[in-house]
N, C-alpha and C. Protein backbone atom coordinates (compact mmCIF):
# COMPACT_ATOMS: atom_id res chain seq x y z
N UNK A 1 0.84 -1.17 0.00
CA UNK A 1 0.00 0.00 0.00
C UNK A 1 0.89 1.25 0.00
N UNK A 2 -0.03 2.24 -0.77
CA UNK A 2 1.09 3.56 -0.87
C UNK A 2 0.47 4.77 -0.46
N UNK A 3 0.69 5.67 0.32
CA UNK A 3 0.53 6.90 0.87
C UNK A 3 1.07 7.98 1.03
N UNK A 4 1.18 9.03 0.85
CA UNK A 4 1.17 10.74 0.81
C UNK A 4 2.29 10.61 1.90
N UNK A 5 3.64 11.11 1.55
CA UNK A 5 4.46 11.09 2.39
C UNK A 5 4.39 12.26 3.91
N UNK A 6 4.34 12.11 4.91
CA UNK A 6 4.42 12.80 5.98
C UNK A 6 5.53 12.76 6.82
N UNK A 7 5.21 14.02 7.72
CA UNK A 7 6.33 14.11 8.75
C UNK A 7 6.21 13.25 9.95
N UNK A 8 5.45 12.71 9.78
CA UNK A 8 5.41 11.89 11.49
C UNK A 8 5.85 10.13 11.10
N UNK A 9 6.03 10.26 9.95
CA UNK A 9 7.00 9.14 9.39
C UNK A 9 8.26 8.71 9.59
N UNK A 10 9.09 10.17 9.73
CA UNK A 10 10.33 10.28 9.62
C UNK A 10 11.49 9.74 10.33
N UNK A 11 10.98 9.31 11.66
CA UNK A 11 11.58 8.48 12.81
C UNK A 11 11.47 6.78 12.37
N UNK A 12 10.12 6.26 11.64
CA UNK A 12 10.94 4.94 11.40
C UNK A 12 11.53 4.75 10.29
N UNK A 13 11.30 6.01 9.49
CA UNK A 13 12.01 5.69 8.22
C UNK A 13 13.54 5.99 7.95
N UNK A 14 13.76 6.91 8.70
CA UNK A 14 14.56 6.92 8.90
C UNK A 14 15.74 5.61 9.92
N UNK A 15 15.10 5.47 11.06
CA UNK A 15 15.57 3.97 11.26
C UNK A 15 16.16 2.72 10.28
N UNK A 16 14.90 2.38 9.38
CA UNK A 16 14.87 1.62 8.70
C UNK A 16 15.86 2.24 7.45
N UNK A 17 16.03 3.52 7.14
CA UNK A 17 17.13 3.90 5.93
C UNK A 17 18.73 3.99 6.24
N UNK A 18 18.85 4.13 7.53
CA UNK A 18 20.14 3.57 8.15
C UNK A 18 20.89 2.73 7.89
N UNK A 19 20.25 1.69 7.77
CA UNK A 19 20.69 0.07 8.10
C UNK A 19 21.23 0.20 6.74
N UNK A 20 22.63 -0.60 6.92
CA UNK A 20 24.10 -0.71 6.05
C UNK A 20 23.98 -1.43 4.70
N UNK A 21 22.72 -1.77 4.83
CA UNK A 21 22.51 -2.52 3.64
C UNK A 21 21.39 -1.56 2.76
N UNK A 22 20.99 -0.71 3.35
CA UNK A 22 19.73 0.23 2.87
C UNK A 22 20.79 1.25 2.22
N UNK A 23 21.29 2.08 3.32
CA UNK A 23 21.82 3.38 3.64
C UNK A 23 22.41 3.70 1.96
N UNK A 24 23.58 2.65 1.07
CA UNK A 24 24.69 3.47 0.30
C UNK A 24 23.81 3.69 -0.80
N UNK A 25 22.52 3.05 -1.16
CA UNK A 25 21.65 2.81 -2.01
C UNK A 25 20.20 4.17 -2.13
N UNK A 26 20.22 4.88 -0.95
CA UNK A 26 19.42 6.07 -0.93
C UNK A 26 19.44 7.03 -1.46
N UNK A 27 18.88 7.86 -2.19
CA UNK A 27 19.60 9.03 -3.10
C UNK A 27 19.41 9.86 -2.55
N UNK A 28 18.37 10.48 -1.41
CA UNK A 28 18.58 11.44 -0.49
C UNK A 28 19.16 10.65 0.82
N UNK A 29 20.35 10.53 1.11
CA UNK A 29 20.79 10.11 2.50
C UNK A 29 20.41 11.73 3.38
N UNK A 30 20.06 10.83 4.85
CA UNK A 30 20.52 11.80 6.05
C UNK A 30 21.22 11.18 7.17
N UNK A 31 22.29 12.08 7.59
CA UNK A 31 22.98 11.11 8.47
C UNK A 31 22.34 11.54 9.74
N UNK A 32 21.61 12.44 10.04
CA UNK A 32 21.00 12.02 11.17
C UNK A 32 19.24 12.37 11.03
N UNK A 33 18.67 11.88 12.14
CA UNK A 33 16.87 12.50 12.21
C UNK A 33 16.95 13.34 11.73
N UNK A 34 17.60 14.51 12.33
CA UNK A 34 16.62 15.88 12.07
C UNK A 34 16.92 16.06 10.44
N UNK A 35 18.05 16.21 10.08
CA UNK A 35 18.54 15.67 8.54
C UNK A 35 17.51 15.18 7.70
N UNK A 36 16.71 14.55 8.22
CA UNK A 36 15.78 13.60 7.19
C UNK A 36 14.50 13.95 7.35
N UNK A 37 14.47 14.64 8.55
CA UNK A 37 12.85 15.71 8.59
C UNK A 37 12.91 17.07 7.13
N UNK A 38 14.05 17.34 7.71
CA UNK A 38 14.51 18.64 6.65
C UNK A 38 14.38 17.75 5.20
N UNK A 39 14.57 16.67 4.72
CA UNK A 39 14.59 16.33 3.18
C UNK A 39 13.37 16.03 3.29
N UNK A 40 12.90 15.06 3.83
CA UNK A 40 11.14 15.46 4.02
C UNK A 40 10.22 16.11 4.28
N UNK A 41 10.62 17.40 4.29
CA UNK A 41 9.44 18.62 4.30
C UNK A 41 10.12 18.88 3.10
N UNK A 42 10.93 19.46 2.46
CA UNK A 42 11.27 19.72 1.51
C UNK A 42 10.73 18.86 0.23
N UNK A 43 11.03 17.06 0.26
CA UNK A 43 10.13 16.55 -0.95
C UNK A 43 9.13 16.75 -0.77
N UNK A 44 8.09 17.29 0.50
CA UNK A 44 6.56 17.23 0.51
C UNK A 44 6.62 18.58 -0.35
N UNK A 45 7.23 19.65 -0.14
CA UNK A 45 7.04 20.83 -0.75
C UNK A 45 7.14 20.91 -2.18
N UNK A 46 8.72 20.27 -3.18
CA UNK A 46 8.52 19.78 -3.93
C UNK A 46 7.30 19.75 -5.04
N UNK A 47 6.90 18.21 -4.04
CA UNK A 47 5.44 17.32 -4.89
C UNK A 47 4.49 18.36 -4.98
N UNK A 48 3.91 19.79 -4.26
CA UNK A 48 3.20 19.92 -4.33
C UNK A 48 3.48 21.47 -5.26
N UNK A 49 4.53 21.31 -5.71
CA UNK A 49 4.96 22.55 -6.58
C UNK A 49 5.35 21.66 -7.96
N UNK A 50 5.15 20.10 -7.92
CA UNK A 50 4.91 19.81 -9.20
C UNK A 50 6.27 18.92 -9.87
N UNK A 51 7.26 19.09 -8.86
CA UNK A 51 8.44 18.73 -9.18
C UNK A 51 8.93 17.03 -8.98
N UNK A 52 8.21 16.15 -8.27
CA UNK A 52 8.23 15.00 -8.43
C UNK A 52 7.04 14.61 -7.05
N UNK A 53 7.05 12.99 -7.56
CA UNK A 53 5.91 12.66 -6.97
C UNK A 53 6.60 11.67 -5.85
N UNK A 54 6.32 11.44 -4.18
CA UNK A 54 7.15 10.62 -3.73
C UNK A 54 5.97 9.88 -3.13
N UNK A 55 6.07 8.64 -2.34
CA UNK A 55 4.87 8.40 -1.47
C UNK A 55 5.39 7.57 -0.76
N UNK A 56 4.87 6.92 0.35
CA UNK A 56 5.58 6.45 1.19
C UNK A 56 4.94 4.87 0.80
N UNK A 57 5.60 3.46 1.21
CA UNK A 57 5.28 1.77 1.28
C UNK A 57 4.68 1.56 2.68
N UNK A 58 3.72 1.33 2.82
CA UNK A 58 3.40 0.54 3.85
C UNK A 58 3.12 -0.85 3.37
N UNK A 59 3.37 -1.61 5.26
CA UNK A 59 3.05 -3.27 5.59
C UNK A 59 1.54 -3.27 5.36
N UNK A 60 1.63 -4.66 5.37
CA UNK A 60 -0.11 -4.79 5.60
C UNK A 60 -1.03 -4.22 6.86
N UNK A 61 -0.15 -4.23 7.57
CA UNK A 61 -0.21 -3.46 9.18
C UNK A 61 -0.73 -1.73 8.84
N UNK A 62 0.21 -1.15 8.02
CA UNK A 62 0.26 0.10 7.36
C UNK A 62 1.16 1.07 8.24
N UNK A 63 2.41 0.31 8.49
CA UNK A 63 3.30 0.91 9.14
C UNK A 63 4.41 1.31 7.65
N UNK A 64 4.90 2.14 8.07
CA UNK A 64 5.77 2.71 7.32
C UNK A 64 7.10 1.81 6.61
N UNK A 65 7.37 0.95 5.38
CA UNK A 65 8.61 0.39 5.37
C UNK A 65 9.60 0.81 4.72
N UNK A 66 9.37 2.25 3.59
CA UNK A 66 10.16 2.67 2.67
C UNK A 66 9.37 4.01 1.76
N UNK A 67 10.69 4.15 0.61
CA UNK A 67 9.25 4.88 0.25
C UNK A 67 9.60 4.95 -1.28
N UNK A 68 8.98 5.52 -2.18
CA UNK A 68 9.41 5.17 -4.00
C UNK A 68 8.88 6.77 -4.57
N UNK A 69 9.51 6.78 -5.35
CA UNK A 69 10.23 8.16 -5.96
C UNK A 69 9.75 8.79 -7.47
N UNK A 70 9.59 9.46 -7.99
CA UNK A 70 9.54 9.79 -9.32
C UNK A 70 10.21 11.18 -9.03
N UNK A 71 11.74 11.30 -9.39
CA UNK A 71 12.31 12.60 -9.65
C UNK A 71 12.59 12.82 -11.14
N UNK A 72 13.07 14.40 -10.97
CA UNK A 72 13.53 14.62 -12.13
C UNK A 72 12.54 14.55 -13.20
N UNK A 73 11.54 14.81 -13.04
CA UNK A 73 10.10 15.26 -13.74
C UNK A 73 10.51 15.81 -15.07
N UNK A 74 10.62 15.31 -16.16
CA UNK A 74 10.86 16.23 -17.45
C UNK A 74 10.21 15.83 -18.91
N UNK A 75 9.19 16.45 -19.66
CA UNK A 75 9.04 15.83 -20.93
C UNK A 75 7.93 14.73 -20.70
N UNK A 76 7.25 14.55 -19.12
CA UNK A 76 6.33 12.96 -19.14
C UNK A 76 7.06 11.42 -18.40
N UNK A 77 8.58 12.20 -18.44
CA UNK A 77 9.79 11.33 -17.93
C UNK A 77 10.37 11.48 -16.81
N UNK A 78 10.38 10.83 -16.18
CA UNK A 78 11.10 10.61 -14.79
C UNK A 78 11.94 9.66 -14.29
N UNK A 79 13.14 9.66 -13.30
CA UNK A 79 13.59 8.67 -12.63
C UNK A 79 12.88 7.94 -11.12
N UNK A 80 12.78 6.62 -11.37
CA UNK A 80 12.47 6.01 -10.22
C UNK A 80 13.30 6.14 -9.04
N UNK A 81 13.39 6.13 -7.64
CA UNK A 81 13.94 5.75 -6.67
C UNK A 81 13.26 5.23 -5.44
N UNK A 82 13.83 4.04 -5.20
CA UNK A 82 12.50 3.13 -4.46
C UNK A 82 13.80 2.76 -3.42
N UNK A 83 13.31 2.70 -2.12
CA UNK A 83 14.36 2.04 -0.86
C UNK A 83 13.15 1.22 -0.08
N UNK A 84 13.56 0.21 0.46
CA UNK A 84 12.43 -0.39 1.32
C UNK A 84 13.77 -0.98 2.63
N UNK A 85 13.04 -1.10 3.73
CA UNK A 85 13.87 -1.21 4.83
C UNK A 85 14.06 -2.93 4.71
N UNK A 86 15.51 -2.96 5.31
CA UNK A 86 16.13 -4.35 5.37
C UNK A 86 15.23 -5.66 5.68
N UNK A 87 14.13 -5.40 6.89
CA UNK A 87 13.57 -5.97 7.42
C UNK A 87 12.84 -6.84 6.96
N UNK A 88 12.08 -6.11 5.56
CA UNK A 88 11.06 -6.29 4.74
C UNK A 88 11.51 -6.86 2.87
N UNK A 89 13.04 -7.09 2.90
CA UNK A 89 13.45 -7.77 1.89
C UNK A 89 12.96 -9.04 1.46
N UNK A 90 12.87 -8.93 0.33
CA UNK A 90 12.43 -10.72 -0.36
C UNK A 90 11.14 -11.05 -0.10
N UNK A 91 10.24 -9.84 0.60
CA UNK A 91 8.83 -10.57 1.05
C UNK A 91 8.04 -9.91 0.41
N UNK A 92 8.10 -9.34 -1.45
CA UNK A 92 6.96 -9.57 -1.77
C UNK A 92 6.75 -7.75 -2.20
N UNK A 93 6.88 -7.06 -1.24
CA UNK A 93 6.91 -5.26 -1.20
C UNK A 93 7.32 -4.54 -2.39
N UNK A 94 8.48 -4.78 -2.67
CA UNK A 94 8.66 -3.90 -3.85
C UNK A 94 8.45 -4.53 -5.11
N UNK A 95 8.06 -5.24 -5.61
CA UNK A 95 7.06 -5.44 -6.77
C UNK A 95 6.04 -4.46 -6.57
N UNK A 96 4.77 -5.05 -5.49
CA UNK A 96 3.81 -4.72 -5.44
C UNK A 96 3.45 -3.25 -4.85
N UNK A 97 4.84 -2.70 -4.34
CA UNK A 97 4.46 -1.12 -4.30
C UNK A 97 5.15 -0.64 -5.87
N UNK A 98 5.66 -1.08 -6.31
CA UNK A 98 6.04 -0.79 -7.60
C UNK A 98 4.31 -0.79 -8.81
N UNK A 99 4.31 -1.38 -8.70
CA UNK A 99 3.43 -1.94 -9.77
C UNK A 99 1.88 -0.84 -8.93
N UNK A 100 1.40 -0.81 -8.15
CA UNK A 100 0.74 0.72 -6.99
C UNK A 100 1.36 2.08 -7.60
N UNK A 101 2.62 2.14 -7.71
CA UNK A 101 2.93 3.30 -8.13
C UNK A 101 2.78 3.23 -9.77
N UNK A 102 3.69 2.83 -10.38
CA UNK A 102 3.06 3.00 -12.08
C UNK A 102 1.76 3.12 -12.15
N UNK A 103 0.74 2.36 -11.60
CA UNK A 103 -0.68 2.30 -12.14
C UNK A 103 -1.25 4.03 -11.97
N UNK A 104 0.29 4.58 -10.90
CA UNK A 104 -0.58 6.03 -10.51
C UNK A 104 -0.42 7.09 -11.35
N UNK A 105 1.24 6.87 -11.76
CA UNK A 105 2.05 7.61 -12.70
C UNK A 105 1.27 7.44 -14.07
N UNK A 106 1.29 6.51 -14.33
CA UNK A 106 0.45 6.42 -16.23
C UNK A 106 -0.41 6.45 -15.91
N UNK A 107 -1.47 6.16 -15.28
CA UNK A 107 -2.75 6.44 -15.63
C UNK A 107 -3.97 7.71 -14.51
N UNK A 108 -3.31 8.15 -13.62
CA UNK A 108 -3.52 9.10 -13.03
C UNK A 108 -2.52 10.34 -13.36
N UNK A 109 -1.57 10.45 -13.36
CA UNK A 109 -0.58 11.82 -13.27
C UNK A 109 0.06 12.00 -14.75
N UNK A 110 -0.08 11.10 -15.78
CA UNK A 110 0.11 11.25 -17.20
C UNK A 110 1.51 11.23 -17.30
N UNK A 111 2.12 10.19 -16.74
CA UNK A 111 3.32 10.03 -16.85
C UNK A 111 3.61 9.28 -18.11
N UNK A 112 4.74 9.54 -19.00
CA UNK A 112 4.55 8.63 -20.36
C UNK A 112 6.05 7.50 -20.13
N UNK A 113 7.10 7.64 -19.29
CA UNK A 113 8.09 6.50 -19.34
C UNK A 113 8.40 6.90 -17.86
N UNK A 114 9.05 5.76 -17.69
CA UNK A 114 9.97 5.87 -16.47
C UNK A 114 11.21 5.50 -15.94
N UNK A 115 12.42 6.24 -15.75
CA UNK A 115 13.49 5.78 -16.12
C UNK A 115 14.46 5.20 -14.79
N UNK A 116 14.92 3.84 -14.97
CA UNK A 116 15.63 3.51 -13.49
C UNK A 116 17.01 3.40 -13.95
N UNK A 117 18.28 4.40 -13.17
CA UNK A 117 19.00 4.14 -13.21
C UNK A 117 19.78 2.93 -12.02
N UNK A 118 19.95 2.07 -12.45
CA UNK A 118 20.91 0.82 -11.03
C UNK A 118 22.47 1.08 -11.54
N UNK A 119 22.54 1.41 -10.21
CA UNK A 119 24.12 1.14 -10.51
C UNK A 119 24.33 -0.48 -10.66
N UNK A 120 25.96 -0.46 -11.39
CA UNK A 120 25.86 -2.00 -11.94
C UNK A 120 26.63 -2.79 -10.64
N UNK A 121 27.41 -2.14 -9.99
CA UNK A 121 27.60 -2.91 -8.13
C UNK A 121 26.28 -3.70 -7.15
N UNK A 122 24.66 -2.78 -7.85
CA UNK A 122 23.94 -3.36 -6.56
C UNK A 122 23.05 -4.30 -7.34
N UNK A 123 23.91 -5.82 -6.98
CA UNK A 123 23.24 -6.56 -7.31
C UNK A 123 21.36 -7.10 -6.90
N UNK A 124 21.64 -6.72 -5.44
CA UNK A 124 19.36 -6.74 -5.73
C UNK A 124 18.67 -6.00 -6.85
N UNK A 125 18.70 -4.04 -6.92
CA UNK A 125 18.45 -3.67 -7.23
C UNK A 125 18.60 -4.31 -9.14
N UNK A 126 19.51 -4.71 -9.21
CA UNK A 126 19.67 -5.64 -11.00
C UNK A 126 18.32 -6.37 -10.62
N UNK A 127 18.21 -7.61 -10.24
CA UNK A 127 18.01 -8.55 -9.83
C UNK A 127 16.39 -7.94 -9.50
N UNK A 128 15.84 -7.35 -9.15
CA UNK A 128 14.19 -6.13 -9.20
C UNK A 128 14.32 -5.85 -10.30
N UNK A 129 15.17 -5.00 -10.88
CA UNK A 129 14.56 -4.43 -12.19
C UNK A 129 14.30 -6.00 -13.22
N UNK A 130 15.33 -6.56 -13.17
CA UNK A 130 15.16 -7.51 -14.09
C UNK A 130 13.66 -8.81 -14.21
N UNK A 131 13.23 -8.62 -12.81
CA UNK A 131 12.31 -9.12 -12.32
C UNK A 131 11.17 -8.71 -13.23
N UNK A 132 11.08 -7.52 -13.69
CA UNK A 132 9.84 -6.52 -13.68
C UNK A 132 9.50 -7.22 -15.40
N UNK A 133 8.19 -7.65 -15.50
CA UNK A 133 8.33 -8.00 -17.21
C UNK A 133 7.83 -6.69 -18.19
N UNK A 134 7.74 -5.61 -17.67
CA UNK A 134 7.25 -4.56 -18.42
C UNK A 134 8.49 -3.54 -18.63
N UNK A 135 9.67 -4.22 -18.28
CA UNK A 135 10.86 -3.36 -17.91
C UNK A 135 11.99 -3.46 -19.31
N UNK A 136 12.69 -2.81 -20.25
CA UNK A 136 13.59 -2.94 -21.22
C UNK A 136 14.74 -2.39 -20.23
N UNK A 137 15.86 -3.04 -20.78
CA UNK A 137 17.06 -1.83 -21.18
C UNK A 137 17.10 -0.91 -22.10
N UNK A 138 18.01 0.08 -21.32
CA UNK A 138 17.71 1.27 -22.45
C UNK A 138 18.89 2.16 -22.67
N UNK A 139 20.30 1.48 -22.71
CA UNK A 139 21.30 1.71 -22.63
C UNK A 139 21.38 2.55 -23.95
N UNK A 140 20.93 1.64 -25.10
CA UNK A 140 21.22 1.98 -26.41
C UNK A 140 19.59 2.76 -26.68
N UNK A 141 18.80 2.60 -26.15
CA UNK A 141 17.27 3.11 -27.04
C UNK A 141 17.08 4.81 -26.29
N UNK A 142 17.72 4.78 -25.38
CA UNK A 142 17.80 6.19 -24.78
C UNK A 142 19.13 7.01 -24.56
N UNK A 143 20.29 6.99 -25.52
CA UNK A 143 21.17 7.05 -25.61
C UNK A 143 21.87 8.41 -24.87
N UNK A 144 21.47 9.30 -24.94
CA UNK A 144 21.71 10.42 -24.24
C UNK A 144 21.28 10.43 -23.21
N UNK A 145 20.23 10.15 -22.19
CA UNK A 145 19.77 9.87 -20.71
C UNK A 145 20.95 8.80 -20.40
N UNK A 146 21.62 7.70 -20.96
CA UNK A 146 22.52 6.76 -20.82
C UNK A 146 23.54 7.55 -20.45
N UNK A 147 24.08 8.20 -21.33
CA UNK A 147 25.44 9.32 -21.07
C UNK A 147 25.20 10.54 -20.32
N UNK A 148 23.95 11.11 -19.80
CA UNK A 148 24.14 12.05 -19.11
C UNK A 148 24.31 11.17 -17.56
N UNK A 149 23.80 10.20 -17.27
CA UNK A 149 23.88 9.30 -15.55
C UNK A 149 25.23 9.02 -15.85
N UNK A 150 25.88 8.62 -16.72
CA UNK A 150 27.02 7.92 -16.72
C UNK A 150 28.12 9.12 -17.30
N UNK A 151 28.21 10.38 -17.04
CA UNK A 151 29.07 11.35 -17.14
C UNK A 151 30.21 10.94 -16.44
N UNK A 152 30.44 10.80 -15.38
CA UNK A 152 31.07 10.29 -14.36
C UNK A 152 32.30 8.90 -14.87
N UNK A 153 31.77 8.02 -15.88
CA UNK A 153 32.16 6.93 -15.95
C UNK A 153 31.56 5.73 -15.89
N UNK A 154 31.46 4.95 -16.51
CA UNK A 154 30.30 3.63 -16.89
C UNK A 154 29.88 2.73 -15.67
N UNK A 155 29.42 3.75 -14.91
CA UNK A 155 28.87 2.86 -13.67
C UNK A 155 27.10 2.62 -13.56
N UNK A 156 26.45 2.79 -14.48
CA UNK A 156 24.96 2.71 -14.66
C UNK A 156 24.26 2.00 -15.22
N UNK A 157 23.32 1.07 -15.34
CA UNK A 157 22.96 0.78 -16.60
C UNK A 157 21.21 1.48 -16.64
N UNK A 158 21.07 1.82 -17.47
CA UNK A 158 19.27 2.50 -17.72
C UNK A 158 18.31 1.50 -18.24
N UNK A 159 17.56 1.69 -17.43
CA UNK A 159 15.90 0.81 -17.93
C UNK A 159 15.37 1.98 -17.99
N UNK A 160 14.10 1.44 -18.77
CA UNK A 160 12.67 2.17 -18.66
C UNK A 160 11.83 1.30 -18.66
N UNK A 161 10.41 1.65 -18.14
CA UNK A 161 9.28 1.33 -18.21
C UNK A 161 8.61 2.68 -18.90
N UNK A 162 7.61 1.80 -20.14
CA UNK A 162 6.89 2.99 -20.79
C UNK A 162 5.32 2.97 -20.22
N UNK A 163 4.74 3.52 -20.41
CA UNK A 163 3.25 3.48 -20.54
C UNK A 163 2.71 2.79 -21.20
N UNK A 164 3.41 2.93 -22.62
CA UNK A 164 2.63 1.68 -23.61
C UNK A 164 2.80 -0.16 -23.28
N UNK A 165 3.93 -0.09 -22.87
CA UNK A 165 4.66 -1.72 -22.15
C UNK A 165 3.58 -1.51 -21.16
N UNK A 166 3.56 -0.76 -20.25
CA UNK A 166 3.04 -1.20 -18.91
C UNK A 166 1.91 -1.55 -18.86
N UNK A 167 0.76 -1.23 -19.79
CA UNK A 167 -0.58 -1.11 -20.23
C UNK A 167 -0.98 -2.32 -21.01
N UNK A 168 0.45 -2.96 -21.71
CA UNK A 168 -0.24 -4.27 -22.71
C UNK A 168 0.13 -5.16 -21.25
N UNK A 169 1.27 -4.93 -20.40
CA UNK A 169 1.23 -5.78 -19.25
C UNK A 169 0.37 -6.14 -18.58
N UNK A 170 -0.42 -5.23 -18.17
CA UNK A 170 -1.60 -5.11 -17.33
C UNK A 170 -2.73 -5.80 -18.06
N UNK A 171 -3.18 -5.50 -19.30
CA UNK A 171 -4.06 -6.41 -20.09
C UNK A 171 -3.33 -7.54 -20.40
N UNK A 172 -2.43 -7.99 -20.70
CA UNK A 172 -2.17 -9.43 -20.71
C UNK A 172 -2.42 -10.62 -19.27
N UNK A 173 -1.84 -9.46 -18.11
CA UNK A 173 -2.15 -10.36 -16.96
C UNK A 173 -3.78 -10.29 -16.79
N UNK A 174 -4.56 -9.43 -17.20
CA UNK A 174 -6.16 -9.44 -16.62
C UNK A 174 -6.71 -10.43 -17.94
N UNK A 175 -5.97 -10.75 -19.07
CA UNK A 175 -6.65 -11.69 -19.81
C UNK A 175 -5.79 -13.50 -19.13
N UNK A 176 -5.02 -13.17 -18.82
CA UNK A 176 -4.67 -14.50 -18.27
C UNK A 176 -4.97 -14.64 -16.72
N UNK A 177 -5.35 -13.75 -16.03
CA UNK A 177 -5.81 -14.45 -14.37
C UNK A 177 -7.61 -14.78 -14.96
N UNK A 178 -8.07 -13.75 -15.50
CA UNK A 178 -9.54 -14.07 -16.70
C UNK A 178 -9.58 -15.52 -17.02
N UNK A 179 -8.68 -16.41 -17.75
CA UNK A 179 -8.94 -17.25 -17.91
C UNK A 179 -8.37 -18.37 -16.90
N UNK A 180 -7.87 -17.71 -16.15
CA UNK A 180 -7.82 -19.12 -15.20
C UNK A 180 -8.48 -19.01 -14.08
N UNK A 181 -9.15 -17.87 -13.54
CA UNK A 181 -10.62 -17.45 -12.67
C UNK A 181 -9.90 -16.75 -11.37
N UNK A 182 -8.11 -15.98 -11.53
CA UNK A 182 -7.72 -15.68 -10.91
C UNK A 182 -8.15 -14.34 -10.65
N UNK A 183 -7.82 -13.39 -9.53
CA UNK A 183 -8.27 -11.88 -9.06
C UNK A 183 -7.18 -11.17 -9.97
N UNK A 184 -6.88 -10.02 -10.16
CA UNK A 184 -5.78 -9.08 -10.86
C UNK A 184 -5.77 -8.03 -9.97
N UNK A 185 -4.78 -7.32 -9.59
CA UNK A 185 -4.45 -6.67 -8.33
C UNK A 185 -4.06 -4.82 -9.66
């Protein structure tokens, strides 16, 4: 489940963005609380001036576990950034807050692609994107977004998810849970 990021969040999320396995992978780090109140009033301010969309992951509980990103707003195009806390690895979350957020981006907020840069060191984050079946590389099909992340030196590789992929996805899975009498989420 996904929700409107707030300030009274900021204490477990921050907790949970700490942890050594979360932390090098965050694109807004704070090294301490108050640090991460300040980047979180600031993305709330942001979102509501138009500049990207953030929201927070909740458990089934609807406690706070992470949160997923659309920066860099340009053209219909954006970058993803999704962190979910250590705790909550391998169980299922970031698919399904993934797949919550696109449905919001394309078909509520008129988002037309979406671009994930992984660095090529973090092997989960490969290992998610690659997961995703609505997901290309886009090393070569977006060639200049490729070379502007990778200014630095060839440490990136680029996906996208489009609108048009994500949409035959979505009708392919509602014609195949359809015929086998499954629900579609």
């Amino acid at each position: 489940m996904l929700k409107n990021r707030e300030l009274h969040e900021v204490p477990v999320l921050f907790e949970l963005m700490s942890h050594p396995e979360v932390f090098p992978y965050v694109r807004h780090k704070a090294a301490t609380s108050d640090e991460f109140y300040f980047i979180t009033r600031k993305t709330i301010e942001a979102e509501e001036e138009g500049e990207l969309i953030s929201r927070t992951i909740l458990d089934e509980y609807h406690h706070p576990i992470g949160t997923i990103n659309l920066f860099d707003i340009e053209d219909k195009h954006g970058f993803l950034a999704t962190w979910i806390g250590q705790p909550y690895f391998g169980k299922g979350y970031n698919k399904h807050a993934k797949e919550l957020f696109f449905d919001e981006l394309f078909f509520s907020q008129n988002i037309e692609g979406i671009f994930m840069k992984v660095r090529r060191t973090n092997s989960r984050s490969l290992k998610a994107a690659l997961k995703l079946p609505y997901v290309a590389l886009a090393n070569s099909t977006y060639p200049e977004v490729y070379q502007q992340i990778n200014e630095t030196g060839d440490i990136y590789d680029l996906f996208v998810i489009t609108k048009d992929h994500y949409a035959s996805y979505k009708q392919f899975a509602a014609v195949e849970a359809a015929s086998t009498g499954e629900e579609v989420s």
